[in-house]
Protein backbone atom coordinates (compact mmCIF):
# COMPACT_ATOMS: atom_id res chain seq x y z
CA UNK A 1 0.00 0.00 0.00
CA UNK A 2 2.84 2.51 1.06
CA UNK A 3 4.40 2.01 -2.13
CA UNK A 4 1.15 1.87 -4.31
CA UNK A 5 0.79 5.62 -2.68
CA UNK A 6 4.05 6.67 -3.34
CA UNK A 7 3.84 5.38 -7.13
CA UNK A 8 0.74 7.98 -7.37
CA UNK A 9 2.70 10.74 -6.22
CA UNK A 10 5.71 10.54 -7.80
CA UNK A 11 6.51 13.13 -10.17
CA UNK A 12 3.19 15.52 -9.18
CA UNK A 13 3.23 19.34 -7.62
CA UNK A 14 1.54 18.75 -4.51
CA UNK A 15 -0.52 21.21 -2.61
CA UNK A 16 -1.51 20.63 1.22
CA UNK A 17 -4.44 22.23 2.07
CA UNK A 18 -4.81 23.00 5.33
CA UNK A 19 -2.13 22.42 8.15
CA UNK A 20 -3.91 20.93 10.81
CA UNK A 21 -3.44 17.65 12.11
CA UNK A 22 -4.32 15.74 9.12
CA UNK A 23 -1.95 18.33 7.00
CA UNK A 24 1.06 17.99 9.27
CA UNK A 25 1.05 13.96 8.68
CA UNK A 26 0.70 14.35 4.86
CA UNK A 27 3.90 16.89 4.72
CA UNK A 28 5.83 14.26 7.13
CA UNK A 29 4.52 10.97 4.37
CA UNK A 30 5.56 13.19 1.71
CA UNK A 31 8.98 14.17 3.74
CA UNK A 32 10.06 10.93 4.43
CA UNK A 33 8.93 8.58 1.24
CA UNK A 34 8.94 11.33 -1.43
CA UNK A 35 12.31 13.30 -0.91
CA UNK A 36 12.26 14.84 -4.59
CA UNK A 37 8.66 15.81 -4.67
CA UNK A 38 7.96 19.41 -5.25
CA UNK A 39 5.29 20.25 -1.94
CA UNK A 40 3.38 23.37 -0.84
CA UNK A 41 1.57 23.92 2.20
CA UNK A 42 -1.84 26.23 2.03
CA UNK A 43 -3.33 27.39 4.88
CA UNK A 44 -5.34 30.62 5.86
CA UNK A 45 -3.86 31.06 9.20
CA UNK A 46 -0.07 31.64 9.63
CA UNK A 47 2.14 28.58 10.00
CA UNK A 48 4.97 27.89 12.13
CA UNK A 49 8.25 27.24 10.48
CA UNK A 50 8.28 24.66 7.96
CA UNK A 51 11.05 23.93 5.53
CA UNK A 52 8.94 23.72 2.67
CA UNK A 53 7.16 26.75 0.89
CA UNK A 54 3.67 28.54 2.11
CA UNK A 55 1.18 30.03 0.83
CA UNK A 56 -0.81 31.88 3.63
CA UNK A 57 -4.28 34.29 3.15
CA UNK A 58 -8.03 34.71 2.84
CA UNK A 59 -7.38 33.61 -0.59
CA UNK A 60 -4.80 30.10 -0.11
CA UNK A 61 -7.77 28.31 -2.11
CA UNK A 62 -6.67 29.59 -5.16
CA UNK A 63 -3.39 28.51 -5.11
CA UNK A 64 -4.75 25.06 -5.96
CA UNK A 65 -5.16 25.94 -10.17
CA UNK A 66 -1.40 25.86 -9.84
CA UNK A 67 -0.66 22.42 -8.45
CA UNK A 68 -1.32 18.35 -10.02
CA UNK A 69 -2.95 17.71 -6.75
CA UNK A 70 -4.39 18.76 -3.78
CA UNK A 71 -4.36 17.09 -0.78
CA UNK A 72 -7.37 18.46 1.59
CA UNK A 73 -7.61 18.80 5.26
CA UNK A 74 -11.09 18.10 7.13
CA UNK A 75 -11.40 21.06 8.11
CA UNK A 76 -10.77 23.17 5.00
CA UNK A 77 -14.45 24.50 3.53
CA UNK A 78 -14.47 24.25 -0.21
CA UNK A 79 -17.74 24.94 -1.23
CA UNK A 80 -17.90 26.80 -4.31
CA UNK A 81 -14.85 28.82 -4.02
CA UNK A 82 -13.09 26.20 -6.55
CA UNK A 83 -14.39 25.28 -10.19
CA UNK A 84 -15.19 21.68 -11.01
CA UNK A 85 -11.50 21.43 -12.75
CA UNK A 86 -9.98 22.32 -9.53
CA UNK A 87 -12.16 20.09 -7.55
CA UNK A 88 -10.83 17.67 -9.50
CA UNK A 89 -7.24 17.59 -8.13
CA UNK A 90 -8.33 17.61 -4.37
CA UNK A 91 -7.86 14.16 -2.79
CA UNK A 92 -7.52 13.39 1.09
CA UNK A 93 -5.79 11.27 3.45
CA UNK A 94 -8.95 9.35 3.62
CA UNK A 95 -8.80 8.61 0.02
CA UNK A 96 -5.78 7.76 -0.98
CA UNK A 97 -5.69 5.42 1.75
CA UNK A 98 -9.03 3.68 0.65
CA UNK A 99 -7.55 4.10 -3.01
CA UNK A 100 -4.56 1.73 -1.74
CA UNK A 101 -4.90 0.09 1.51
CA UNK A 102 -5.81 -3.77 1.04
CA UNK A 103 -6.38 -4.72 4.80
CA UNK A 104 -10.26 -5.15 5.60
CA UNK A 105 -11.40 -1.52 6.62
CA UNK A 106 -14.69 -0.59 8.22
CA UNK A 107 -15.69 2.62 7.76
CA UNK A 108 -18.58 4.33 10.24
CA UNK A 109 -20.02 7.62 9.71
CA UNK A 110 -23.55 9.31 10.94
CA UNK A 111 -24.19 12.66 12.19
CA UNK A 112 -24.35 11.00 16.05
CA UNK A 113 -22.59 8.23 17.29
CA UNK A 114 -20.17 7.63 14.83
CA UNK A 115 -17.51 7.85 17.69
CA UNK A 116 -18.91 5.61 19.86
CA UNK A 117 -19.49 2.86 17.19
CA UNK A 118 -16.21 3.02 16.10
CA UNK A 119 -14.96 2.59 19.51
CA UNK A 120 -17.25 0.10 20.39
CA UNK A 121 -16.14 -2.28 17.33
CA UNK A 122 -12.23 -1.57 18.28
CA UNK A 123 -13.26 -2.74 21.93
CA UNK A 124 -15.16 -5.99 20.48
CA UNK A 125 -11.98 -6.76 17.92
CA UNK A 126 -9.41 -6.10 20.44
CA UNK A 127 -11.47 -8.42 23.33
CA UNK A 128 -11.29 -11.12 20.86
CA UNK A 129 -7.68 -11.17 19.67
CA UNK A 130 -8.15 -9.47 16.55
CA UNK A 131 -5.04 -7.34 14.97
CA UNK A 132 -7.11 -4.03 14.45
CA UNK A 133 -6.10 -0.08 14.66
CA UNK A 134 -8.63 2.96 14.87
CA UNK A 135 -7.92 5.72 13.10
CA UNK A 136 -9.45 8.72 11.53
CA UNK A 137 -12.21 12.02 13.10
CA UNK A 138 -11.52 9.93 16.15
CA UNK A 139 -7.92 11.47 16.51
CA UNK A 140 -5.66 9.73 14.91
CA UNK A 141 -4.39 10.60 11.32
CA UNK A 142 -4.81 6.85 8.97
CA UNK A 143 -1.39 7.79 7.50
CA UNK A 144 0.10 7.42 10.86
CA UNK A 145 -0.95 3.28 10.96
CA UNK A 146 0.36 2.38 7.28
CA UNK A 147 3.94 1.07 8.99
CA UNK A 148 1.86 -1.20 11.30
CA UNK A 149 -0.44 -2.84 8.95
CA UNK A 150 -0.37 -6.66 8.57
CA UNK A 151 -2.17 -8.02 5.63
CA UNK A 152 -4.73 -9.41 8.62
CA UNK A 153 -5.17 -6.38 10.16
CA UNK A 154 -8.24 -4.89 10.61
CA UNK A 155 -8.79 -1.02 10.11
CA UNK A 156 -11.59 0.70 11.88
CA UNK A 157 -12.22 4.25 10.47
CA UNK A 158 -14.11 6.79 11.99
CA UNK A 159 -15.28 9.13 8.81
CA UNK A 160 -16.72 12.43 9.04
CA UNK A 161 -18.77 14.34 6.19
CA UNK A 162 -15.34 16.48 5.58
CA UNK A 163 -13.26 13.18 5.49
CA UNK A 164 -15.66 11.59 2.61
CA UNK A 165 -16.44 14.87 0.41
CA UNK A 166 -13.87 13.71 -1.98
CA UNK A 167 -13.32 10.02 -1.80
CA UNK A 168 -13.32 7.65 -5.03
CA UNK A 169 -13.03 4.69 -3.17
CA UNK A 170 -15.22 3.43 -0.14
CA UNK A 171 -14.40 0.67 2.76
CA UNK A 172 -15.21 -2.65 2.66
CA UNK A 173 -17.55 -2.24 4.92
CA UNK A 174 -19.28 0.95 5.87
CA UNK A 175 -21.33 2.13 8.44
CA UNK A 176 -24.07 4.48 7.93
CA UNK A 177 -25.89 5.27 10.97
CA UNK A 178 -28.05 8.14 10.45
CA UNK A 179 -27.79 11.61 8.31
CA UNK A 180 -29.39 14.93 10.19
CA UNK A 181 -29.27 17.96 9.63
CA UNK A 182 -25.47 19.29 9.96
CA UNK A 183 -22.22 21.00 9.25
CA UNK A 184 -24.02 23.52 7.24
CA UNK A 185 -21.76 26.07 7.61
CA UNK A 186 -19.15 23.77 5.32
CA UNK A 187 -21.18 23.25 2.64
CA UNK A 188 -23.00 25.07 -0.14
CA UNK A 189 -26.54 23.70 1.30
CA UNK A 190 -27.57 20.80 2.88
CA UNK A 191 -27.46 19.03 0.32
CA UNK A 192 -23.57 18.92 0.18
CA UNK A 193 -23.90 17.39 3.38
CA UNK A 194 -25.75 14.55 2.98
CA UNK A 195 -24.13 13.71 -0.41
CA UNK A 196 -20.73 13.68 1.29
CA UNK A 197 -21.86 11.17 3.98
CA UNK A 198 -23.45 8.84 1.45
CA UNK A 199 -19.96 8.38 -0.65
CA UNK A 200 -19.15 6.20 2.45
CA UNK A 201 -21.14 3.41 -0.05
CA UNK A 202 -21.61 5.56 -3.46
CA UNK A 203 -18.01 3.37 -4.59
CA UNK A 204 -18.47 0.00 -3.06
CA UNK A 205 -18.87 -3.36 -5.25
CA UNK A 206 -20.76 -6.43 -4.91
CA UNK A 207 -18.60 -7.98 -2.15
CA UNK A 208 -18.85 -4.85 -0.01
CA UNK A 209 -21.16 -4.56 2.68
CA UNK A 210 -23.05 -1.56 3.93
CA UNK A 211 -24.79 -1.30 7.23
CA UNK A 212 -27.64 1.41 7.58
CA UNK A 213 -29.78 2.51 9.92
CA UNK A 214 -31.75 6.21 9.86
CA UNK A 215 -30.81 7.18 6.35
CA UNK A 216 -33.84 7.38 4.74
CA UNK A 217 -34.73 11.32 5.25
CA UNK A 218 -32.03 11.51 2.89
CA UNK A 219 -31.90 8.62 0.84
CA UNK A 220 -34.16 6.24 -0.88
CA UNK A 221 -34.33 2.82 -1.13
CA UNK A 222 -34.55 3.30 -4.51
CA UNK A 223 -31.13 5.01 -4.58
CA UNK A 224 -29.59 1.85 -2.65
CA UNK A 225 -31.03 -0.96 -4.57
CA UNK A 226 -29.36 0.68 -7.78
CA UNK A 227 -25.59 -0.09 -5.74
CA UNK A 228 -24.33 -3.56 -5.96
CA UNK A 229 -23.18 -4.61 -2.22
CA UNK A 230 -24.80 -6.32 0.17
CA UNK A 231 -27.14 -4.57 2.61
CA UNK A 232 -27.74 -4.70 6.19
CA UNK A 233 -30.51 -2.68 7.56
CA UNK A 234 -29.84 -1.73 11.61
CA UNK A 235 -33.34 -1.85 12.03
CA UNK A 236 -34.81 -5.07 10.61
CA UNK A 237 -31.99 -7.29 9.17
CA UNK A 238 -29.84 -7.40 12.79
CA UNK A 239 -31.65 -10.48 15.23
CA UNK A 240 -30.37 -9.39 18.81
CA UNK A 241 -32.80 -9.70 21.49
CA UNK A 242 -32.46 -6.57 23.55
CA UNK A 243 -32.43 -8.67 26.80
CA UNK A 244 -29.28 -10.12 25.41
CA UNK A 245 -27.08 -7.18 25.30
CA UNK A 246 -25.45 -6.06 28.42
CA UNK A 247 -24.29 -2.45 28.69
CA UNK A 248 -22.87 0.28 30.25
CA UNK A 249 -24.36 2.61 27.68
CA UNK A 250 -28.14 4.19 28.08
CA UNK A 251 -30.49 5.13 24.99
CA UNK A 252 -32.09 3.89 22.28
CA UNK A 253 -29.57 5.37 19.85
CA UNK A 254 -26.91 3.21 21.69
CA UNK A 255 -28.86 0.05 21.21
CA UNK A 256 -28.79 0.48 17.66
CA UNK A 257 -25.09 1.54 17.75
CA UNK A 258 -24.41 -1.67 19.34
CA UNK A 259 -26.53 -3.97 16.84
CA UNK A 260 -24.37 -1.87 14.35
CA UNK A 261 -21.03 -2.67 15.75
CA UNK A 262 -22.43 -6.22 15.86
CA UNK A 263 -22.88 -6.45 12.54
CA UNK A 264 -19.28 -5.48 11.33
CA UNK A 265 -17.08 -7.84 14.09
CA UNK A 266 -19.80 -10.58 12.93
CA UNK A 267 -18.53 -10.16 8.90
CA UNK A 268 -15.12 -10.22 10.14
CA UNK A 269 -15.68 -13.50 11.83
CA UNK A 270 -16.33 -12.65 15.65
CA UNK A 271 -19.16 -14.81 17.59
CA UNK A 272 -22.19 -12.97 18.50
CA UNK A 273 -21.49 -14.40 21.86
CA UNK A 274 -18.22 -13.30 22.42
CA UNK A 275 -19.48 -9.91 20.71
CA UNK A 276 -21.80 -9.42 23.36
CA UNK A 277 -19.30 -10.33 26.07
CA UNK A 278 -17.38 -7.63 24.75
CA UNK A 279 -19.94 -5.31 24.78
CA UNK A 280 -20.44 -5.53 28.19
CA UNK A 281 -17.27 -4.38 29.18
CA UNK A 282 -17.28 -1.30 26.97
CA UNK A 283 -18.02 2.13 29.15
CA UNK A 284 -18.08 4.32 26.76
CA UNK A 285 -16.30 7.51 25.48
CA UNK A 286 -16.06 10.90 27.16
CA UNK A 287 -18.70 13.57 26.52
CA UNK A 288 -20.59 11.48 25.12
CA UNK A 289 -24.05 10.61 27.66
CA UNK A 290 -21.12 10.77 30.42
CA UNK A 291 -22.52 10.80 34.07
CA UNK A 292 -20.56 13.25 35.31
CA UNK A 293 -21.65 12.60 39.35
CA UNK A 294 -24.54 13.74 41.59
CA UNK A 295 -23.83 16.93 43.08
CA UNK A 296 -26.26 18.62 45.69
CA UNK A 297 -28.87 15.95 44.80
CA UNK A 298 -28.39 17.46 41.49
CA UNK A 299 -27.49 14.45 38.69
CA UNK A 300 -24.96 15.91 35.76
CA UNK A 301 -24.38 14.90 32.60
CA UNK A 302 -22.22 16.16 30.05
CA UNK A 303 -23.32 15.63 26.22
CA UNK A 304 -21.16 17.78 24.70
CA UNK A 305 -19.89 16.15 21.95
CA UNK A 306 -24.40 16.50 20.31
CA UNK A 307 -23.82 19.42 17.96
CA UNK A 308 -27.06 18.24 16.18
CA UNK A 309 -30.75 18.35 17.32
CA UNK A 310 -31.41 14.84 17.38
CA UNK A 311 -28.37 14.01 19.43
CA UNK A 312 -30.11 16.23 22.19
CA UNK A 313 -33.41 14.56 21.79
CA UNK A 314 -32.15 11.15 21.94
CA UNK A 315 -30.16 12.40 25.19
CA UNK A 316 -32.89 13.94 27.11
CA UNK A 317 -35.13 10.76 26.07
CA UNK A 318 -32.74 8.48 27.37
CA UNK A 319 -31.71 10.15 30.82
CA UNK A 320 -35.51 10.43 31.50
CA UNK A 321 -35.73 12.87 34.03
CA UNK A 322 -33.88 15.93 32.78
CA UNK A 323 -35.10 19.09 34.45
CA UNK A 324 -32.16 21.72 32.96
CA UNK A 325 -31.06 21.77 29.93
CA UNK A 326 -28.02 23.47 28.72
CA UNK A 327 -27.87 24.56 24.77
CA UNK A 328 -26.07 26.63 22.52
CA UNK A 329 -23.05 27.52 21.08
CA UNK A 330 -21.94 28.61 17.09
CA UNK A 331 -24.13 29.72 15.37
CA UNK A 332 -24.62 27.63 11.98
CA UNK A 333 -27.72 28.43 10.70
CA UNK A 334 -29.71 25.36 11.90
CA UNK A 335 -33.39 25.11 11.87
CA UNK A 336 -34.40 24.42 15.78
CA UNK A 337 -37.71 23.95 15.53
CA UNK A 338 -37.73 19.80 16.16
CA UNK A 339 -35.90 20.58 18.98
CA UNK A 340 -37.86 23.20 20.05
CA UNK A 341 -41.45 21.36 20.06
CA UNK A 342 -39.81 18.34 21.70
CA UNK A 343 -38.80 20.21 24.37
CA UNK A 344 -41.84 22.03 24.56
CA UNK A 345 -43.82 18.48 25.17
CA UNK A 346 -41.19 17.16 27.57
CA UNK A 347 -40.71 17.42 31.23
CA UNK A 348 -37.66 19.79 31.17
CA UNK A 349 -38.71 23.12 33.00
CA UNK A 350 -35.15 24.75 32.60
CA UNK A 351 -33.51 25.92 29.49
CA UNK A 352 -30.25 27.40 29.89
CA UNK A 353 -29.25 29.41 26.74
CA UNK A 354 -26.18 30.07 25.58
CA UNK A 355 -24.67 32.31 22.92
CA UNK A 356 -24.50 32.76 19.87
CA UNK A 357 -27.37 31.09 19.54
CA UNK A 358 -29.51 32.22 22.12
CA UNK A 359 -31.33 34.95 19.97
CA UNK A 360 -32.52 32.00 17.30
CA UNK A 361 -33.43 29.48 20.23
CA UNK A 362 -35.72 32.47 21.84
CA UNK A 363 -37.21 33.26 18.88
CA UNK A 364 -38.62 29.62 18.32
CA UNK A 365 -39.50 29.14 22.13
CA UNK A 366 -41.80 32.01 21.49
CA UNK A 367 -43.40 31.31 18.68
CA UNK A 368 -46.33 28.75 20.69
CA UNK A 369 -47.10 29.03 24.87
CA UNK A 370 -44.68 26.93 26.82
CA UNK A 371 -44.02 25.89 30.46
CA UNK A 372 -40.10 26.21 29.98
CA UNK A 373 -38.28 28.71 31.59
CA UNK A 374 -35.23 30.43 29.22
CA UNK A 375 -32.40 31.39 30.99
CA UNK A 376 -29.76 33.75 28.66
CA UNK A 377 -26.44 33.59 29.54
CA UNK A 378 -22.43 34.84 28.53
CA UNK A 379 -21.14 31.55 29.34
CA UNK A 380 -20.39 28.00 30.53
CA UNK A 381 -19.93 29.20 34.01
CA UNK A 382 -23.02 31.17 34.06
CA UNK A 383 -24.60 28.34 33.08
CA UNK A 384 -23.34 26.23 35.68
CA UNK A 385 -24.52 28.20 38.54
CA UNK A 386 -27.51 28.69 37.21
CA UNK A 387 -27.99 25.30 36.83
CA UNK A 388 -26.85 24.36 40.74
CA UNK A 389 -29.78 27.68 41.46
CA UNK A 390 -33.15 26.12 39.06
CA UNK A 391 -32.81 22.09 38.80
CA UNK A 392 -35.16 20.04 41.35
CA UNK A 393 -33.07 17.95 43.33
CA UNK A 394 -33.13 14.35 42.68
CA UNK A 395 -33.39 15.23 38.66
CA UNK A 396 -30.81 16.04 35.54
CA UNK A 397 -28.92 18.80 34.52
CA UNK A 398 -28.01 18.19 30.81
CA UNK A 399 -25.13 19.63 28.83
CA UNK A 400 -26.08 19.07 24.93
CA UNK A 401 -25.75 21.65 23.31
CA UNK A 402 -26.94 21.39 19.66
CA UNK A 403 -24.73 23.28 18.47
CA UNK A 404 -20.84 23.35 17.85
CA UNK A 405 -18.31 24.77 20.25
CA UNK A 406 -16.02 26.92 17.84
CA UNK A 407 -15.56 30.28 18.97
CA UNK A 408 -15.67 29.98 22.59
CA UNK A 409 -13.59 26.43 22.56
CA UNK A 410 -10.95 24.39 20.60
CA UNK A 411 -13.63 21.44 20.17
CA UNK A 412 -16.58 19.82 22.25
CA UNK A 413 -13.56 17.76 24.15
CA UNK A 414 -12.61 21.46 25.90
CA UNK A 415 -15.92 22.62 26.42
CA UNK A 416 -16.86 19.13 28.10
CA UNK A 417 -14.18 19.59 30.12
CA UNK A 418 -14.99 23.07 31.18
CA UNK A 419 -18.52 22.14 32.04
CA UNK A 420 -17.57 19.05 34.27
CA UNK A 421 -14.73 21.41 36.32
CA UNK A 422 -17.05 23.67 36.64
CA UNK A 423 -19.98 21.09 38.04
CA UNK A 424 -16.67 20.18 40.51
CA UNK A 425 -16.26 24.02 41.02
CA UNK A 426 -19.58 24.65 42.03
CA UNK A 427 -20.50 21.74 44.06
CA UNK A 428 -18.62 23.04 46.83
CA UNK A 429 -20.37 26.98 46.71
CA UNK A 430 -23.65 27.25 49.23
């Protein structure tokens, strides 16, 4: 595979487009196999010191016309600030290792619980002795695996919409949990969106397998049947009694996560029963559902990483007796309004509001009468207290925020964290 990838870029003017993580471990492949290759790093922010040339600026897009090929970041937003041609020369670390990699992968994607899933199959594979590595949105760059891989090696690959926008080659077998509303600020509409999350199949072939479960807001069966690989629907085509699974993990969404992460260890050869005796052992990920502790008879839990309005619904459905809940964050244009009505019917009394958001979430809770109480605040710690000062005791105060943390944190993983040390913090104020 290493080779097969060095082959394709021999002799091209490579771009890298973006410097993040992702873009740092494509300069050091390049570095280290292709010593010859002429390599350019775009990014709009500045970059450190790098011993190759820049190109830095509102406008580093552009410099792609000038290169062979582009290799994108996740992060980067395209849109339509490139012409088809240009599109054409963007690949990914997610593709070319798809392209070329000829170890078993699974790929998983969804709006929610795409993280825990991939997790979840790791734990089941590495339980039951099976050589496997997790990579990708999870944190760890696939380029930084290829020295490791035996041909029996098993790759799981956490895939986010940004990852997939501009594969030509799909896993083995993918994972499609769901596709919601999303990530509308990197697109041109939504429609960009949910396109990019179904190439996670769009390139499969008749021995492929995909694995689905709430696609069809945004997909037809119609559109599957015309694909070639086999099928397995979450929902129907997955036999697991429900009093069979033993788990740390609450919520309906998790059942079907599980039944999902069944599926895949089952097609590469894993026992239901030892499946579900690894399954039992799994406690999940951080800010993700995580219990953070009862504090002043107060229960916490910290959602964070439920940027999108279902996420929240399926949270506050499967904690049961949330009283506060805390929402908010960048503003991306969503639609609230699901949210909004569910809430509205539910048993939550508190809503703690915070920005940028709060001005669209007020506007919606005012449209129809409601017994929910809004509470505007500047910030997590706000929040916090006034969480401690309106939640009954002996019910739920919710972090899920519906919305994504950039520009007030680095990622949902900070602003987690900030909410549970401040829960900490505050648990010892009268």
């Amino acid at each position: 595979m290493k080779q097969d990838i060095i082959d394709y870029l021999t002799g091209k003017k490579i771009l890298i487009l973006g410097y993040g993580r992702e873009g740092k471990s494509a300069l050091d492949f390049v570095q280290q196999n292709l010593p010859n290759a002429e390599v350019t790093v775009a990014d709009q922010n500045p970059i450190d010191s790098i011993d190759v040339p820049t190109i830095i600026g509102e406008d580093y897009l552009s410099a792609v016309k000038d290169f062979d090929i582009a290799i994108k970041s996740p992060g980067v937003i395209v849109k339509d600030y490139l012409d088809e041609e240009q599109k054409s020369k963007i690949t990914s670390l997610t593709d070319l290792f798809l392209r070329f990699c000829k170890n078993t992968v699974i790929g998983i994607t969804g709006t929610k619980g795409k993280s825990t899933t991939s997790s979840l199959i790791y734990h089941i594979l590495q339980k039951n002795n099976k050589d496997s590595v997790l990579v990708g949105n999870i944190g760890k760059p696939c380029f930084s695996v290829i020295d490791e891989l035996n041909p029996e090696t098993i790759v799981v690959f956490e895939m986010s919409s940004h990852q997939l926008e501009f594969i030509q080659a799909s896993p083995h077998i993918a994972i499609l949990l769901n596709i919601y509303q999303e990530h509308l600020d990197h697109y041109v509409d939504a429609e960009g969106y949910y396109n990019a999350k179904k190439n996670i199949f769009r390139h499969q072939e008749k021995d492929d397998i995909l694995i689905y479960g709430d696609i069809f807001q945004h997909a037809s069966h119609e559109e599957l049947d015309a694909y070639p690989m086999q099928k397995i629907d979450i929902y129907h085509d997955i036999n697991i009694p429900r009093e069979f699974i033993k788990t740390n993990l609450i919520g309906e969404h998790n059942y079907y996560d599980i039944l999902a992460a069944s599926a895949a260890c089952e097609a590469c050869g894993v026992a239901q029963d030892d499946i579900l005796n690894a399954v039992a052992s799994f406690n999940g990920l951080p800010h993700r559902l995580q219990y953070v502790g009862t504090f002043k008879n107060i229960k916490f839990y910290n959602d964070s990483i439920a940027t999108a309005q279902e996420a929240v619904i399926s949270a506050i459905k499967a904690i049961g007796d949330v009283d506060t809940v805390i929402l908010g964050g960048m503003d991306r244009g969503l639609d609230y309004h699901i949210l909004v009505n569910f809430i509205r019917g539910s048993k939550v009394r508190n809503v703690i509001l915070l920005p940028n958001t709060i001005e669209s979430f007020d506007r919606i809770f005012n449209e129809a009468p409601r017994s929910q109480i809004l509470f505007p605040v500047e910030n997590m710690e706000q929040a916090v207290k006034t969480a401690y000062e309106v939640t009954a005791e002996n019910h739920t105060c919710l972090l899920s925020p519906a919305a994504a943390s950039y520009g007030f944190y680095k990622n949902f993983e900070e602003r987690g964290a900030d909410f549970c040390n401040l829960v900490e913090k505050y648990s010892h104020f009268e």
